[in-house]
N, C-alpha and C. Protein backbone atom coordinates (compact mmCIF):
# COMPACT_ATOMS: atom_id res chain seq x y z
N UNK A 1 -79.58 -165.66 23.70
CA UNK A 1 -79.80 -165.44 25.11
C UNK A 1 -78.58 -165.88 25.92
N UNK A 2 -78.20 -167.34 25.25
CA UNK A 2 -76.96 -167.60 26.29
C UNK A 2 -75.42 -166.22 26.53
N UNK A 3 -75.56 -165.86 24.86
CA UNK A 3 -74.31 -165.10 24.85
C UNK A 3 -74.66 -163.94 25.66
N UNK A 4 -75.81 -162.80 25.89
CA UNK A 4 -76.29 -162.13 26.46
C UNK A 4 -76.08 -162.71 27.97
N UNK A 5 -76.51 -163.48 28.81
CA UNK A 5 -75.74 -164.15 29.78
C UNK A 5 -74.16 -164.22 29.92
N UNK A 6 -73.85 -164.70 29.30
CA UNK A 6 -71.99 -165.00 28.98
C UNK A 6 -71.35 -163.66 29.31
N UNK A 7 -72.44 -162.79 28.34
CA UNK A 7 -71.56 -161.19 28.51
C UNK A 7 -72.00 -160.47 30.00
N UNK A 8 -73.17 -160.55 30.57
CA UNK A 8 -73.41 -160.12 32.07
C UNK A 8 -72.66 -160.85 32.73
N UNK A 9 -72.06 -161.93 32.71
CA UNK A 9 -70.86 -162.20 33.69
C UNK A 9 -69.38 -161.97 33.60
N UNK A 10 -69.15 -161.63 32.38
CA UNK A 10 -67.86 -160.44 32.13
C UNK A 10 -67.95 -159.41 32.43
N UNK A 11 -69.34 -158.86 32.68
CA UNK A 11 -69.53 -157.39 32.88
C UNK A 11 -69.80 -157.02 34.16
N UNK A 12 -69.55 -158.66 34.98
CA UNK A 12 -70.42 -158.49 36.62
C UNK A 12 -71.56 -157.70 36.80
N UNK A 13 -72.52 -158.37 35.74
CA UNK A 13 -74.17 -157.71 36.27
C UNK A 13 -74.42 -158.12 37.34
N UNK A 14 -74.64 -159.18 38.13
CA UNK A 14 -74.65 -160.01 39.29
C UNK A 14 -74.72 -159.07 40.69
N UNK A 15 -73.41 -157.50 40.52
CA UNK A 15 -73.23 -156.94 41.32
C UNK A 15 -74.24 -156.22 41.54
N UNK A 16 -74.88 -155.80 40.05
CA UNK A 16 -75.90 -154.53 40.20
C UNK A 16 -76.94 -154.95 40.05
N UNK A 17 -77.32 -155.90 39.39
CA UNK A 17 -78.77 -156.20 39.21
C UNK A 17 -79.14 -157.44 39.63
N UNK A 18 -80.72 -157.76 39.71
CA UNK A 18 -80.77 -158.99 40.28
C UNK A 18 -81.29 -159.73 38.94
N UNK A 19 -81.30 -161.02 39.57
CA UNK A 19 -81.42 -161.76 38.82
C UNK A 19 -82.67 -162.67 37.37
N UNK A 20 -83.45 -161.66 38.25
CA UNK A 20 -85.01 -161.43 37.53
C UNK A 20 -84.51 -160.22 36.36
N UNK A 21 -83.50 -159.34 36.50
CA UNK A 21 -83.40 -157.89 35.40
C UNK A 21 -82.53 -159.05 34.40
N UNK A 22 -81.38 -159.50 34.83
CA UNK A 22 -80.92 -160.38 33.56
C UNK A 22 -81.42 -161.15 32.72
N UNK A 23 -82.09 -162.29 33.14
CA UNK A 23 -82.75 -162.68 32.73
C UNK A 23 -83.87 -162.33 31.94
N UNK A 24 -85.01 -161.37 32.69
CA UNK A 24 -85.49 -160.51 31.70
C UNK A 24 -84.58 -160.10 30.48
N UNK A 25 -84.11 -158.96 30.83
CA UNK A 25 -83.02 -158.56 29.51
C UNK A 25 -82.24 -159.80 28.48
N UNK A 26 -82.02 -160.61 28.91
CA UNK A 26 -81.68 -161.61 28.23
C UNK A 26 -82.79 -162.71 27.49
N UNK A 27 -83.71 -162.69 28.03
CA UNK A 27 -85.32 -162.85 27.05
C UNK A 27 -85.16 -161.77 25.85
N UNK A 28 -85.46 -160.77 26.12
CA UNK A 28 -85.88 -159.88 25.16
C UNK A 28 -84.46 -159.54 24.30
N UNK A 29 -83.28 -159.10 24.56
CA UNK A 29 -82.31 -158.45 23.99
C UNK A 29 -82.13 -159.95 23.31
N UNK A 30 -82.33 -161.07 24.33
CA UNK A 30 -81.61 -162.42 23.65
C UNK A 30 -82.23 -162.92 22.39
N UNK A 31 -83.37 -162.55 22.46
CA UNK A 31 -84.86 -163.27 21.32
C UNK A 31 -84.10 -161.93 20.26
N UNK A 32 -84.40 -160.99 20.42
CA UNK A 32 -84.22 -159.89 19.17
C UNK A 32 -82.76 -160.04 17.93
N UNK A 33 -81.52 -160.20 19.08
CA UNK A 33 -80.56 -160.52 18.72
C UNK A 33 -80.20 -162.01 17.87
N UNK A 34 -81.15 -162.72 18.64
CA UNK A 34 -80.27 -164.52 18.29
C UNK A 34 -81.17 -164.64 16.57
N UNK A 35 -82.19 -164.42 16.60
CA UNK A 35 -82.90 -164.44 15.40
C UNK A 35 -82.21 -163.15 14.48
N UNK A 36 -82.00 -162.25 14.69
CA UNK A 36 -81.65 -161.12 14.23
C UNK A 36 -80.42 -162.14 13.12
N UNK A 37 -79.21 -162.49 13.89
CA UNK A 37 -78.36 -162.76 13.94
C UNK A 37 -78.21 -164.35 12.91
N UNK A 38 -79.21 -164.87 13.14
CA UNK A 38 -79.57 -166.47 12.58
C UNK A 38 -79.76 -165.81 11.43
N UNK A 39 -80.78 -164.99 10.92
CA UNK A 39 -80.70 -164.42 9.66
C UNK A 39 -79.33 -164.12 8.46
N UNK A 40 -79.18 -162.96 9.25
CA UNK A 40 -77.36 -162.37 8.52
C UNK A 40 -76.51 -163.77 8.36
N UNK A 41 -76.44 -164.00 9.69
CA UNK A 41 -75.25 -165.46 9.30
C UNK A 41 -75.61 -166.25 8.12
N UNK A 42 -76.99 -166.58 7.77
CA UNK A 42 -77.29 -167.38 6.64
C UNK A 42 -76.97 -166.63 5.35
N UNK A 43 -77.39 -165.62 5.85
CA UNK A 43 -76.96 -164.87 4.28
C UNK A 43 -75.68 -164.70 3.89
N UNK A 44 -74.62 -164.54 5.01
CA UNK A 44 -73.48 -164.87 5.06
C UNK A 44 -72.55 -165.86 4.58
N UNK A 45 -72.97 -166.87 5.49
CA UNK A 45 -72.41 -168.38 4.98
C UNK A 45 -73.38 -169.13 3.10
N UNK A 46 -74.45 -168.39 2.63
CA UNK A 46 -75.13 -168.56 1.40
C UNK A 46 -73.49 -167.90 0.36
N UNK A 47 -73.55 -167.08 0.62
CA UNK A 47 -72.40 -166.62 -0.21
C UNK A 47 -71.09 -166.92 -0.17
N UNK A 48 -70.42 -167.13 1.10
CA UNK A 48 -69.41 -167.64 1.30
C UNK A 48 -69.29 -169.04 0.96
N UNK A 49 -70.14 -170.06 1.03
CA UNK A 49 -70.55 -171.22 0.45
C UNK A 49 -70.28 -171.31 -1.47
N UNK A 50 -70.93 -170.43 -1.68
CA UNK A 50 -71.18 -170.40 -3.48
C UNK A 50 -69.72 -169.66 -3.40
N UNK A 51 -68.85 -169.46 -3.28
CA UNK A 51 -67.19 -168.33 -3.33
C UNK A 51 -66.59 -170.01 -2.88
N UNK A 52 -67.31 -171.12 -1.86
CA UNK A 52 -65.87 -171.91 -2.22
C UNK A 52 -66.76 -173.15 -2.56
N UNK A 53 -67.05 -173.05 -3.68
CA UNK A 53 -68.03 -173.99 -4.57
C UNK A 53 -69.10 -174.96 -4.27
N UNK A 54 -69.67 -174.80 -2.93
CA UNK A 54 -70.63 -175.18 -2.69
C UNK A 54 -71.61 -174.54 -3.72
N UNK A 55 -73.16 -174.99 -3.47
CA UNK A 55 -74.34 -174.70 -3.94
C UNK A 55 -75.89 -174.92 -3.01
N UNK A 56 -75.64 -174.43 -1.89
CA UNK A 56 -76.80 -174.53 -0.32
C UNK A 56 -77.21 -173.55 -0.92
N UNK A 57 -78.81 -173.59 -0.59
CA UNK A 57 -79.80 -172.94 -0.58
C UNK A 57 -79.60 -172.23 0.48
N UNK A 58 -80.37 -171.03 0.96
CA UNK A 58 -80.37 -169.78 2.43
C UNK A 58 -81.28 -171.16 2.90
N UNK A 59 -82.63 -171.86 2.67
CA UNK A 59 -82.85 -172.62 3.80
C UNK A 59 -82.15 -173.80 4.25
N UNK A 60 -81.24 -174.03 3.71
CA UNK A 60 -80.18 -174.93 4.49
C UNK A 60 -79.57 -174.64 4.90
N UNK A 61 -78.76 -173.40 4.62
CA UNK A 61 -78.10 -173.10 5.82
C UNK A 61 -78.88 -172.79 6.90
N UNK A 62 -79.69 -171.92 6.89
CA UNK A 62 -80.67 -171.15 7.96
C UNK A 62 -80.78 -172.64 8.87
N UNK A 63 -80.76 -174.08 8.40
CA UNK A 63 -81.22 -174.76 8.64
C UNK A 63 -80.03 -175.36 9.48
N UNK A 64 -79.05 -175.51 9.16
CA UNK A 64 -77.52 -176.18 9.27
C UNK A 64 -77.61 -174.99 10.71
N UNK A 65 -77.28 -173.67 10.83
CA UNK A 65 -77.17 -172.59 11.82
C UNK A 65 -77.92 -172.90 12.77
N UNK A 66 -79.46 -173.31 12.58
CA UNK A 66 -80.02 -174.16 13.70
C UNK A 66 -79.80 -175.00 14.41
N UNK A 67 -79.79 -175.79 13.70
CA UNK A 67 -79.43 -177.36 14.77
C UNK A 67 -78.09 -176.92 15.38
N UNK A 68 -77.35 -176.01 14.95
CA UNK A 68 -75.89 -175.70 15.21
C UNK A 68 -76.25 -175.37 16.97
N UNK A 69 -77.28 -174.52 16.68
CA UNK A 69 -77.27 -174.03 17.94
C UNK A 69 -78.35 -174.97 19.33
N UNK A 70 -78.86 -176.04 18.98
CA UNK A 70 -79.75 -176.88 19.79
C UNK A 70 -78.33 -176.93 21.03
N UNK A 71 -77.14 -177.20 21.02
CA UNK A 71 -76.10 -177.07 22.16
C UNK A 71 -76.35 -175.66 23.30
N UNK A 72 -76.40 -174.97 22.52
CA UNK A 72 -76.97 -173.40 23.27
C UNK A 72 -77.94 -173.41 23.92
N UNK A 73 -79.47 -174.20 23.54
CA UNK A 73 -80.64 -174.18 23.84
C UNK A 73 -80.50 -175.07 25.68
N UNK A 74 -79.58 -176.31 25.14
CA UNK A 74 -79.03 -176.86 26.62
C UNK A 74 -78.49 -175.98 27.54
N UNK A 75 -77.53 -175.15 26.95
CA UNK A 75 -76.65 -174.54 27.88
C UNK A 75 -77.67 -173.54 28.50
N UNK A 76 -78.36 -172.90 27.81
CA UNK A 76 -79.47 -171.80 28.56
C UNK A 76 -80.48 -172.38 29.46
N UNK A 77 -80.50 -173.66 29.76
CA UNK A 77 -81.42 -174.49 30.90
C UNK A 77 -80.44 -174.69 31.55
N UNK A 78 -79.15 -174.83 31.63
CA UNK A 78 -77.88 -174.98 32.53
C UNK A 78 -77.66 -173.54 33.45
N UNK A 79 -77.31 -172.71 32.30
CA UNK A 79 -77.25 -170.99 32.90
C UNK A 79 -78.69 -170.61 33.50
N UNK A 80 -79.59 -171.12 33.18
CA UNK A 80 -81.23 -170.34 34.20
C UNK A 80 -81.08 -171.35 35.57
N UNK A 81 -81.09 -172.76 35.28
CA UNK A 81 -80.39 -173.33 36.46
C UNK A 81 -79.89 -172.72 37.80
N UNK A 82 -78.35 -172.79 36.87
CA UNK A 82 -77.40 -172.34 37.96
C UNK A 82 -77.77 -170.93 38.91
N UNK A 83 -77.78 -170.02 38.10
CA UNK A 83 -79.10 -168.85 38.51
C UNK A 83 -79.82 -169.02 39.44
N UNK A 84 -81.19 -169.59 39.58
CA UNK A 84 -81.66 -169.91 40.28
C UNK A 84 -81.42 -170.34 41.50
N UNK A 85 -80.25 -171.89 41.16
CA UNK A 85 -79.53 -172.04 42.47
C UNK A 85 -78.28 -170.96 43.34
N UNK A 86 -77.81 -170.56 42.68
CA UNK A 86 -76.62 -169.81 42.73
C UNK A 86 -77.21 -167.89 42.98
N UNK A 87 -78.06 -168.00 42.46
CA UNK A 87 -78.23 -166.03 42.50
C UNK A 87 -77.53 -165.27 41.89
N UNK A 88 -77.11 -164.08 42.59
CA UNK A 88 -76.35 -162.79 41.52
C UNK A 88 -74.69 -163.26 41.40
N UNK A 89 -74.66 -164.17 42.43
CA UNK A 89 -73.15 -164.76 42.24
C UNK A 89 -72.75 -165.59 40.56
N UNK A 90 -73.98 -165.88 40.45
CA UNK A 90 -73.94 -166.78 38.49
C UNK A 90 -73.58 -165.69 38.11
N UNK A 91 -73.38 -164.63 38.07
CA UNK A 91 -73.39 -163.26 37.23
C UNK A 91 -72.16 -162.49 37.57
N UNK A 92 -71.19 -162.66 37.96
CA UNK A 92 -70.23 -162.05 39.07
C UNK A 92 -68.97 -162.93 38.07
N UNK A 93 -68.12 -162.36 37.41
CA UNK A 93 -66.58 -162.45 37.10
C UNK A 93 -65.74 -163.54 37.81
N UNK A 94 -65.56 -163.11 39.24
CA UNK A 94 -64.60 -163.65 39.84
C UNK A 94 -65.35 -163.54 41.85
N UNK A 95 -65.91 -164.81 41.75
CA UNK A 95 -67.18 -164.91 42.89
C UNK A 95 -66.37 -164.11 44.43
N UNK A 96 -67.22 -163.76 45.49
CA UNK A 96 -66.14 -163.35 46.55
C UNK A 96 -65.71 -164.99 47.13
N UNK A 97 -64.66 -164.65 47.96
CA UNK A 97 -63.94 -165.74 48.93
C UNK A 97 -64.38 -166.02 49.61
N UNK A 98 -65.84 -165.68 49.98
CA UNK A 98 -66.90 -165.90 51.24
C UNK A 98 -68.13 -167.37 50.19
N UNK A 99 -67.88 -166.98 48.95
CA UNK A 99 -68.82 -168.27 48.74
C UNK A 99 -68.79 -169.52 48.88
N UNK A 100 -70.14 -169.85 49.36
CA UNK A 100 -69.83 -171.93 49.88
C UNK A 100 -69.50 -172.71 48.65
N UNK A 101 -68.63 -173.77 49.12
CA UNK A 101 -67.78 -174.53 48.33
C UNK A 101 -68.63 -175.00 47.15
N UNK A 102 -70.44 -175.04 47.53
CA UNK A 102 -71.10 -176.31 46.97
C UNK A 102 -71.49 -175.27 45.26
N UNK A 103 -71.43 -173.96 45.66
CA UNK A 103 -71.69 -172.76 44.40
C UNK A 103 -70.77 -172.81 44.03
N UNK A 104 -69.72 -172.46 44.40
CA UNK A 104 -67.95 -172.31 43.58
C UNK A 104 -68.28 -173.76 42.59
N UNK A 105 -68.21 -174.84 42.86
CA UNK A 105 -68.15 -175.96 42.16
C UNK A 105 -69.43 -176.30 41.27
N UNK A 106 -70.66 -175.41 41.68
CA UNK A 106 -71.49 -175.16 40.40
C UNK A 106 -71.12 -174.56 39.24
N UNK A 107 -70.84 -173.79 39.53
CA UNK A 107 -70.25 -171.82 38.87
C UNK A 107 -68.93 -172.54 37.98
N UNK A 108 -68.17 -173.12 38.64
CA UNK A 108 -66.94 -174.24 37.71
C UNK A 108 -68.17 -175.06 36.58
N UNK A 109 -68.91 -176.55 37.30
CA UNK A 109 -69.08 -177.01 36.06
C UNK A 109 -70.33 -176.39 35.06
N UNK A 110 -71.00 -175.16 35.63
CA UNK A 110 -71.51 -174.69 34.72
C UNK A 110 -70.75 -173.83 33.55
N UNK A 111 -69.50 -173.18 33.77
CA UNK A 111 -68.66 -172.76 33.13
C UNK A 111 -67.98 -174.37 31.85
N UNK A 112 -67.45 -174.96 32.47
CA UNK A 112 -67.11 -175.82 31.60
C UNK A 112 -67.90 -177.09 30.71
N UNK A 113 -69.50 -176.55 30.78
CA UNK A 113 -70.41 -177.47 30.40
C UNK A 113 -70.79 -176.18 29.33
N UNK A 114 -70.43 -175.05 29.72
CA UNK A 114 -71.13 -173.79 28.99
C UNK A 114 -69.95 -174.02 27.37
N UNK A 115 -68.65 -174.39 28.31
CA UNK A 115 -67.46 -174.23 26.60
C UNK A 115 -67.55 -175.77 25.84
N UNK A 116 -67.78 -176.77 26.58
CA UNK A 116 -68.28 -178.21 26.09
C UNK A 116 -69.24 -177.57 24.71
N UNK A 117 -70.09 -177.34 25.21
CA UNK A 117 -71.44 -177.49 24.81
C UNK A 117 -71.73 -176.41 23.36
N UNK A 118 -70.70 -175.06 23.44
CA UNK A 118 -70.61 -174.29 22.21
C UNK A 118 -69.53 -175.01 21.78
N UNK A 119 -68.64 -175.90 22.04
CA UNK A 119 -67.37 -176.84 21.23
C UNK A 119 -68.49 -177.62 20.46
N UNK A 120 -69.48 -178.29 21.07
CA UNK A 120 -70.26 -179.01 20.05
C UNK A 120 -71.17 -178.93 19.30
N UNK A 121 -71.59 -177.43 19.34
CA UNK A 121 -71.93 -176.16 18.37
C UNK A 121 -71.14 -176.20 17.19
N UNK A 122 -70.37 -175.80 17.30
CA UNK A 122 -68.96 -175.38 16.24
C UNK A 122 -69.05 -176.72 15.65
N UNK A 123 -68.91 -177.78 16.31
CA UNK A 123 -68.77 -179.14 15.33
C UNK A 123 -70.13 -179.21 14.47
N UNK A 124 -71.24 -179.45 15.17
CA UNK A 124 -72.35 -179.51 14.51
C UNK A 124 -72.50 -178.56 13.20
N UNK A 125 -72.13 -177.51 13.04
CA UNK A 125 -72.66 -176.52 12.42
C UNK A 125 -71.38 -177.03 11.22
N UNK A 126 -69.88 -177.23 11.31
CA UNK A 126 -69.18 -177.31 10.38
C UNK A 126 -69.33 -178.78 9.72
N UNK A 127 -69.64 -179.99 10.51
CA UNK A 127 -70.19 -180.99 10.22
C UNK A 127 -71.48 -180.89 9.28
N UNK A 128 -72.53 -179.59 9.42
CA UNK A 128 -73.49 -179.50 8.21
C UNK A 128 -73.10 -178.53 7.29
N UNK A 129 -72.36 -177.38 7.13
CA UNK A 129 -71.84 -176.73 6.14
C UNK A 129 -71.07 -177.83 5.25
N UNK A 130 -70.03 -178.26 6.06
CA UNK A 130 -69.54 -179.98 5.13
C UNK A 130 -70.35 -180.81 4.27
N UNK A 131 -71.72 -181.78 4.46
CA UNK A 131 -72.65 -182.01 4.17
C UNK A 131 -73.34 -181.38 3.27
N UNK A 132 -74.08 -180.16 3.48
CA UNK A 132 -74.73 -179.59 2.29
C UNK A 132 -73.96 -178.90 1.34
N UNK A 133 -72.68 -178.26 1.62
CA UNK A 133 -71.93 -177.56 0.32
C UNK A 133 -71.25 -178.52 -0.28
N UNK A 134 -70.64 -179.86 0.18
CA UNK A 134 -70.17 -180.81 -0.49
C UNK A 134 -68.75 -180.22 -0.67
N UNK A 135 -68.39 -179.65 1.29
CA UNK A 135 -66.84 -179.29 1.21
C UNK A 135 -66.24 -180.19 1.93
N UNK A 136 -64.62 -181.00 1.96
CA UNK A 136 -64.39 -181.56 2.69
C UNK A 136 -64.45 -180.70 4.60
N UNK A 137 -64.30 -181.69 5.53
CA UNK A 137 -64.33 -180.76 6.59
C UNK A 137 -63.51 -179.42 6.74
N UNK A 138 -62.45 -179.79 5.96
CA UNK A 138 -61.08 -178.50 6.76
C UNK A 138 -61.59 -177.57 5.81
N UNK A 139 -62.38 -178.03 4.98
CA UNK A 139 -62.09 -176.39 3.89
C UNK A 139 -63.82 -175.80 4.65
N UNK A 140 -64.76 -176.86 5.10
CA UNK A 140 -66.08 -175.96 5.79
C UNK A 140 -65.74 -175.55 7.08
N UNK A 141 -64.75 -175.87 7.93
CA UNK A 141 -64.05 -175.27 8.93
C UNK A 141 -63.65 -174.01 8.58
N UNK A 142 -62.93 -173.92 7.68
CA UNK A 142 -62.79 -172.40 7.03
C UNK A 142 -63.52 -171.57 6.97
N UNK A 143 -64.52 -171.77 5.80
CA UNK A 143 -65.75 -171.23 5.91
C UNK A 143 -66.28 -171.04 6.68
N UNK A 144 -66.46 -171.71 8.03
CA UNK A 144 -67.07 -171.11 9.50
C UNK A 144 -66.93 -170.46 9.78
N UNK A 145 -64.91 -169.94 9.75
CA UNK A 145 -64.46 -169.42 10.52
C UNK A 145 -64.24 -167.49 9.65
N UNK A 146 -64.36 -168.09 8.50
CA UNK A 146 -64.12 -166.63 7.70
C UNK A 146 -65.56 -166.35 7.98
N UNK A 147 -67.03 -166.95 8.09
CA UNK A 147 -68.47 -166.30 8.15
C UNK A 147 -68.14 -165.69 9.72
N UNK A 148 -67.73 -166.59 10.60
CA UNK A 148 -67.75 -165.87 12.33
C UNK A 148 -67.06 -164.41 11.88
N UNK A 149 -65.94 -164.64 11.26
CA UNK A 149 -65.24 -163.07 11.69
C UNK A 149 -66.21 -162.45 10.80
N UNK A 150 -66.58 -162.38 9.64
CA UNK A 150 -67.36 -161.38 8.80
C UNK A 150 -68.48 -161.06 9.87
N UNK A 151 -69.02 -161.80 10.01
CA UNK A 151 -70.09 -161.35 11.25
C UNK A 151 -70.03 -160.58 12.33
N UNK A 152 -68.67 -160.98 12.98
CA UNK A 152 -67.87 -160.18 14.09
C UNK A 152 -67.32 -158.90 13.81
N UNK A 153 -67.12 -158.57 12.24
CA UNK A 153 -66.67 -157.39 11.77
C UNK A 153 -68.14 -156.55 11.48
N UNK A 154 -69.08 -157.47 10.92
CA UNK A 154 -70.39 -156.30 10.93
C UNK A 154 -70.41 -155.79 12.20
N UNK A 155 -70.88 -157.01 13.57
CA UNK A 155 -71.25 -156.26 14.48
C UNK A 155 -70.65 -155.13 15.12
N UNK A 156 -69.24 -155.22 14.99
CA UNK A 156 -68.12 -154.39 15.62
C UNK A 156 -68.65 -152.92 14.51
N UNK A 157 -69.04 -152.76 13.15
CA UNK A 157 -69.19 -151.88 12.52
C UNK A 157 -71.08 -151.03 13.22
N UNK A 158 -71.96 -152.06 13.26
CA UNK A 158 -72.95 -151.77 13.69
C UNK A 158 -72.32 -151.13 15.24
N UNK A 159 -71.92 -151.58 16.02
CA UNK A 159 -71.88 -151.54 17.17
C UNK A 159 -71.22 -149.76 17.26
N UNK A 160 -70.25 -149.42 16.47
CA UNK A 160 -69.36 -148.15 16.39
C UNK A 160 -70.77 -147.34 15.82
N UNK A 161 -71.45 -147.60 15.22
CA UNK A 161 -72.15 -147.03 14.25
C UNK A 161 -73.25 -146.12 15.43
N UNK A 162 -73.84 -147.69 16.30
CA UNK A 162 -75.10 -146.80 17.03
C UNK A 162 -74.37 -145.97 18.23
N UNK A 163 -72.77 -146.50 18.17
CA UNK A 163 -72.63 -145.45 19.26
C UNK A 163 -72.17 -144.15 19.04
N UNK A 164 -71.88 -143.95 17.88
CA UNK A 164 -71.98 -142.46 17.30
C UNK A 164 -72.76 -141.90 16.72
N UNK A 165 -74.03 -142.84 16.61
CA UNK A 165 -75.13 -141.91 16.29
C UNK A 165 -76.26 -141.55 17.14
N UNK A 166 -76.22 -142.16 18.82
CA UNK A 166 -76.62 -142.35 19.81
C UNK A 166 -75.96 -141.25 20.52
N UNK A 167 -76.58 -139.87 21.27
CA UNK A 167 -76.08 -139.20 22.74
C UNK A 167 -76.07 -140.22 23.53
N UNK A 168 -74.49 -139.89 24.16
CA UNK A 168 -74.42 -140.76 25.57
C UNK A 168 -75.19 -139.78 26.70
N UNK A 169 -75.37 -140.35 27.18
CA UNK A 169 -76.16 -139.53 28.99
C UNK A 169 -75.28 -139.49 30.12
């Protein structure tokens, strides 16, 4: 849900929709996706794990990918927050020059509580790949980072996929 958020404010939904449609959409697209996604990654990092001699079970990782993400679960009471206080402006790229000082300086530390908070994601999650595969840190840092891009390369493949097999309108 958070990243679904993250991406309506690169995309300035804020402009077009209100703030009840994001949110909605980010319930539903967010729930379908984040579980969707918790899945593959485990199956992901299960194999990539056993390739650099670990031996994790899929429910430890599945398990390790969780707690990874309890930082996210914060940040999405931060982002519905700010929302609330803030409106379609939480959703907006680059806010107008007409907004009061007291939102600009929300919209800041909700932004930098949003990259805090997936920084201590990333630790958590390589801190338990470390732990259960019985890799030192730098080599389960690796492994994080080769499962993110494999993941980032499915979706980029899924993503080409439904849009050529999808009429645009």
């Amino acid at each position: 849900m958070v990243g679904w958020l993250a991406w309506c404010r690169t995309q300035n939904a804020g402009a077009t929709n209100s703030i009840a449609e994001i949110l909605g959409r980010g319930v539903v697209i967010g729930s379908v996706f984040g579980v969707t996604s918790l899945y593959v990654m485990a199956a992901i990092y299960v194999r990539l794990g056993k390739r650099a001699g670990g031996a994790a079970t899929r429910n430890q990782v599945f398990h390790v990918l969780a707690y990874g993400g309890v930082p996210a679960v914060v940040s999405l009471g931060i982002w519905v927050l700010t929302a609330l206080l803030a409106g379609e402006v939480a959703f907006v790229q680059t806010p107008r020059p007409d907004v009061e000082g007291f939102v600009a300086l929300l919209l800041g530390a909700q932004f930098v509580t949003y990259l805090l908070l997936m920084i201590w994601s990333v630790v958590l999650q390589v801190m338990g790949f470390s732990e259960i595969l019985g890799l030192l840190t730098r080599k389960a840092f690796g492994v994080w980072v080769l499962g993110q891009l494999i993941g980032l390369l499915a979706a980029l493949f899924l993503a080409v996929l439904i849009a050529l097999l999808l009429p645009t309108a």
